[in-house]
C-alpha atoms as a PDB file:
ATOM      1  CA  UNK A   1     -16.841 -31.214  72.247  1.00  0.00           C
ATOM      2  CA  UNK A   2     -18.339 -33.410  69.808  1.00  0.00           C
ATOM      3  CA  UNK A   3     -17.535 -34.008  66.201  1.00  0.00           C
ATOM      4  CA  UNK A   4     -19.674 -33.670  62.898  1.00  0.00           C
ATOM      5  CA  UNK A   5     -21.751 -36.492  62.204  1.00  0.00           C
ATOM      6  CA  UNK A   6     -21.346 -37.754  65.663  1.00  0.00           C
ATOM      7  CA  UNK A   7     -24.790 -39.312  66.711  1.00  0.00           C
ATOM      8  CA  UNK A   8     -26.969 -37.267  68.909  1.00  0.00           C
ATOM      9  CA  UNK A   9     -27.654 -37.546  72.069  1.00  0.00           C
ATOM     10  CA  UNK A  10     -31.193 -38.912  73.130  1.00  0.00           C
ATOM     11  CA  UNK A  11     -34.157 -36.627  74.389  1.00  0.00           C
ATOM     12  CA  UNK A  12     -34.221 -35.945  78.153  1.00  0.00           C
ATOM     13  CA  UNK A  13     -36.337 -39.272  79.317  1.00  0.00           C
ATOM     14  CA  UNK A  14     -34.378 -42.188  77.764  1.00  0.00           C
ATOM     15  CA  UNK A  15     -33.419 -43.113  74.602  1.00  0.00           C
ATOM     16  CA  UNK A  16     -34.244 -41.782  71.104  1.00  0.00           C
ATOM     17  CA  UNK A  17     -37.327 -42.180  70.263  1.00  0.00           C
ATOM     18  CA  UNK A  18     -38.554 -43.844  66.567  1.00  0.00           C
ATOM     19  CA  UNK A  19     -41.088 -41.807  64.735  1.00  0.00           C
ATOM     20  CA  UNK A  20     -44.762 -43.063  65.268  1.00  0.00           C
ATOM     21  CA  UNK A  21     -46.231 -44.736  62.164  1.00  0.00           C
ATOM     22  CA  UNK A  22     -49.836 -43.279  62.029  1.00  0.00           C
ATOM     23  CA  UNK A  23     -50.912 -46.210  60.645  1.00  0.00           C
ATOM     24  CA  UNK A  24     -50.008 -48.206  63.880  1.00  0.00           C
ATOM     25  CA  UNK A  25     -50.843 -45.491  66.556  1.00  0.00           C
ATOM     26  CA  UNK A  26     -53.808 -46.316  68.919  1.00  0.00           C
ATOM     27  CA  UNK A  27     -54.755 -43.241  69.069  1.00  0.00           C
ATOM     28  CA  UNK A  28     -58.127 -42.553  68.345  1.00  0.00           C
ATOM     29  CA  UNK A  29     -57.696 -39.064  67.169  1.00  0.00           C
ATOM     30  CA  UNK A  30     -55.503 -40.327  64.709  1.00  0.00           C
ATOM     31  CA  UNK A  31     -57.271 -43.422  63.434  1.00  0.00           C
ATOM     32  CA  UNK A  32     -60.664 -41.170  63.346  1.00  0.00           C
ATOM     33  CA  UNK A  33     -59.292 -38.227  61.180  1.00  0.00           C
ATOM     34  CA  UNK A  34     -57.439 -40.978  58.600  1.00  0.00           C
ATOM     35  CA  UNK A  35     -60.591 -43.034  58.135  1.00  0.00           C
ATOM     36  CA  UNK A  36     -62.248 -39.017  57.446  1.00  0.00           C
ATOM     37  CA  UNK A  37     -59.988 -38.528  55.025  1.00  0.00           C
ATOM     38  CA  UNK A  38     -60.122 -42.097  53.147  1.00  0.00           C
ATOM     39  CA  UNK A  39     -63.604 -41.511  53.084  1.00  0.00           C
ATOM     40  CA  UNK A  40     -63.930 -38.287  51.579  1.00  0.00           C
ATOM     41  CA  UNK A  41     -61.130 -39.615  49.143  1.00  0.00           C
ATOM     42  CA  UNK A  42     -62.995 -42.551  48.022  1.00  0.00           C
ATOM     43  CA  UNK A  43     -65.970 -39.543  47.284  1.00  0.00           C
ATOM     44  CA  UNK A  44     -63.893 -37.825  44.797  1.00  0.00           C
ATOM     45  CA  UNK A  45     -61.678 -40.978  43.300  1.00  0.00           C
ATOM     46  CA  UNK A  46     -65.413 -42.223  42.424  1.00  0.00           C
ATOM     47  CA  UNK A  47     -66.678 -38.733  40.980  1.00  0.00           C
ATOM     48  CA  UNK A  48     -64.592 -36.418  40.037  1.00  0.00           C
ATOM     49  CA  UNK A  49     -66.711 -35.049  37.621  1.00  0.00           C
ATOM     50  CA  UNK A  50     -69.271 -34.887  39.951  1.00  0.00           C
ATOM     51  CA  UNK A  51     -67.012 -32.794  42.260  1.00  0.00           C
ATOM     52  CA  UNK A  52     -65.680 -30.487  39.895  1.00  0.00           C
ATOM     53  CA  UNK A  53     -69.038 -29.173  38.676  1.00  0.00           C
ATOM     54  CA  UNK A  54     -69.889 -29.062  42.154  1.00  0.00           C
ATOM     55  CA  UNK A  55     -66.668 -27.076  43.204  1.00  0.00           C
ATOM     56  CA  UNK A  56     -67.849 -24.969  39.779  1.00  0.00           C
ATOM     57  CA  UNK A  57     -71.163 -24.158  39.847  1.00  0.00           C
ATOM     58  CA  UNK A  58     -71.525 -23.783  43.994  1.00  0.00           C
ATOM     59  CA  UNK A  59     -73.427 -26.901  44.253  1.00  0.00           C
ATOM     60  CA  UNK A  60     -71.657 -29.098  45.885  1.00  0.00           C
ATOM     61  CA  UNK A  61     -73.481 -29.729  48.976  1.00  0.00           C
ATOM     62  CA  UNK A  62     -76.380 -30.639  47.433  1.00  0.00           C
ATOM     63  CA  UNK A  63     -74.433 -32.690  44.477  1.00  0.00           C
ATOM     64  CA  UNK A  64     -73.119 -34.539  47.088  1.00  0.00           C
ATOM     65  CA  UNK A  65     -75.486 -34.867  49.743  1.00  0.00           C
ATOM     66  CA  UNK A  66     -76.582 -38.719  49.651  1.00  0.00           C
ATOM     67  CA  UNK A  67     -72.725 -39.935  48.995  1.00  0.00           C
ATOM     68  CA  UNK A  68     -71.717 -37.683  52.448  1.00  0.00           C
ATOM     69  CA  UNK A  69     -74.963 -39.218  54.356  1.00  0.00           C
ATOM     70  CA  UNK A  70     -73.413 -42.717  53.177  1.00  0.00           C
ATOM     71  CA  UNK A  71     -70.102 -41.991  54.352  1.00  0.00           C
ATOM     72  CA  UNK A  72     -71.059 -40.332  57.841  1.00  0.00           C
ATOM     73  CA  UNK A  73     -72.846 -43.336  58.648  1.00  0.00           C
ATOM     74  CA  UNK A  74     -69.926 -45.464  57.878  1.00  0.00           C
ATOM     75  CA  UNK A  75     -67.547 -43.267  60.024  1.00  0.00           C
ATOM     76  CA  UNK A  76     -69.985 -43.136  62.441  1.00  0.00           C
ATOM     77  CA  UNK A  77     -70.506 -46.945  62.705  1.00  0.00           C
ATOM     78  CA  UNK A  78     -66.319 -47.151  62.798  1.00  0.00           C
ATOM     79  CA  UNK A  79     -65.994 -44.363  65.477  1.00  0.00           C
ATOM     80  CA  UNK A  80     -69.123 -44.461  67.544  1.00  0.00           C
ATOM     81  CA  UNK A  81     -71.541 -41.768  67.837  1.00  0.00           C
ATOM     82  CA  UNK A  82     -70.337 -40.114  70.440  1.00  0.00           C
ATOM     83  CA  UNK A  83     -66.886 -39.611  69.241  1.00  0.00           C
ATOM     84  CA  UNK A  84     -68.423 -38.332  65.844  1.00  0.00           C
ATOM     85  CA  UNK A  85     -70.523 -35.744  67.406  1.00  0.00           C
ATOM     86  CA  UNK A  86     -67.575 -34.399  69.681  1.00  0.00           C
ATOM     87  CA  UNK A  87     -64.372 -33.975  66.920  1.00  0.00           C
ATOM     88  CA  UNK A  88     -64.211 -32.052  63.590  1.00  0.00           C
ATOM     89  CA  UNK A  89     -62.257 -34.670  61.420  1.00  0.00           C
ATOM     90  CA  UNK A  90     -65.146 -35.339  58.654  1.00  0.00           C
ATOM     91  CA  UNK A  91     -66.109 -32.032  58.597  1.00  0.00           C
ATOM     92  CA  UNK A  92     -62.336 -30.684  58.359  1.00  0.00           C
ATOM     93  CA  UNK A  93     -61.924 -33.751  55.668  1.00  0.00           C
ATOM     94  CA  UNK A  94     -65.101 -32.634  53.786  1.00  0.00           C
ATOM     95  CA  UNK A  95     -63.768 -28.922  53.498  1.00  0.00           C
ATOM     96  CA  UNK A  96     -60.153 -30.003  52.976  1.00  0.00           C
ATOM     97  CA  UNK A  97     -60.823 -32.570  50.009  1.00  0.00           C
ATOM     98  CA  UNK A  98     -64.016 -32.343  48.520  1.00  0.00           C
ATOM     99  CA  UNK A  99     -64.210 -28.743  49.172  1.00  0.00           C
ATOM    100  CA  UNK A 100     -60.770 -28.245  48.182  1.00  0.00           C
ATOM    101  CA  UNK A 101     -59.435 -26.381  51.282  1.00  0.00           C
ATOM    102  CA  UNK A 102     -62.846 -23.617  51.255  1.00  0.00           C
ATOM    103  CA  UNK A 103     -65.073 -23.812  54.211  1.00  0.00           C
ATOM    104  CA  UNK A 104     -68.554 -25.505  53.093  1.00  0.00           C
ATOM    105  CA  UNK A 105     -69.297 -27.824  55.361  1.00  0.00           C
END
């Protein structure tokens, strides 16, 4: 029987394991859908006016249509083309952030 507060036992395979830092992970899932994300962040640090009219009037595709071009092209260049046109992760950040969780894009 074990006691309170005693330390658990590892997972079956070894010892515990440490959570994964994202920010170190090789995985390029992971590195593909952050650099989405800080991309589509960087849209609406930069014009947040610009997004909430958007988000307001039902324009925001077309409000925002160069700065997404711009930004595709740099995740694209990061992530290879290939990888781009087979995962989700700027469209999911698009509709996440700049869309604020609707489905626009």
């Amino acid at each position: 029987m074990r006691a309170s507060g005693a330390t658990p036992t590892p997972a079956a395979g070894g010892a515990a394991r440490k959570p994964i830092n994202p920010f170190l992970s090789n995985d390029p899932n992971l590195k593909a859908r952050r650099l989405a994300r800080a991309l589509v962040s960087d849209m609406i640090a930069y014009l947040p006016d610009k997004r909430e009219q958007g988000l307001r009037d039902g324009t925001l595709k077309a409000l925002f249509k160069e700065e997404i071009k711009k930004s595709y092209e740099e995740y694209v260049d990061q992530v290879g083309k290939d990888f781009a046109d087979s995962t989700t992760h700027f469209q999911e950040a698009l509709n996440d952030l700049l869309a604020g969780g609707q489905k626009m894009f």
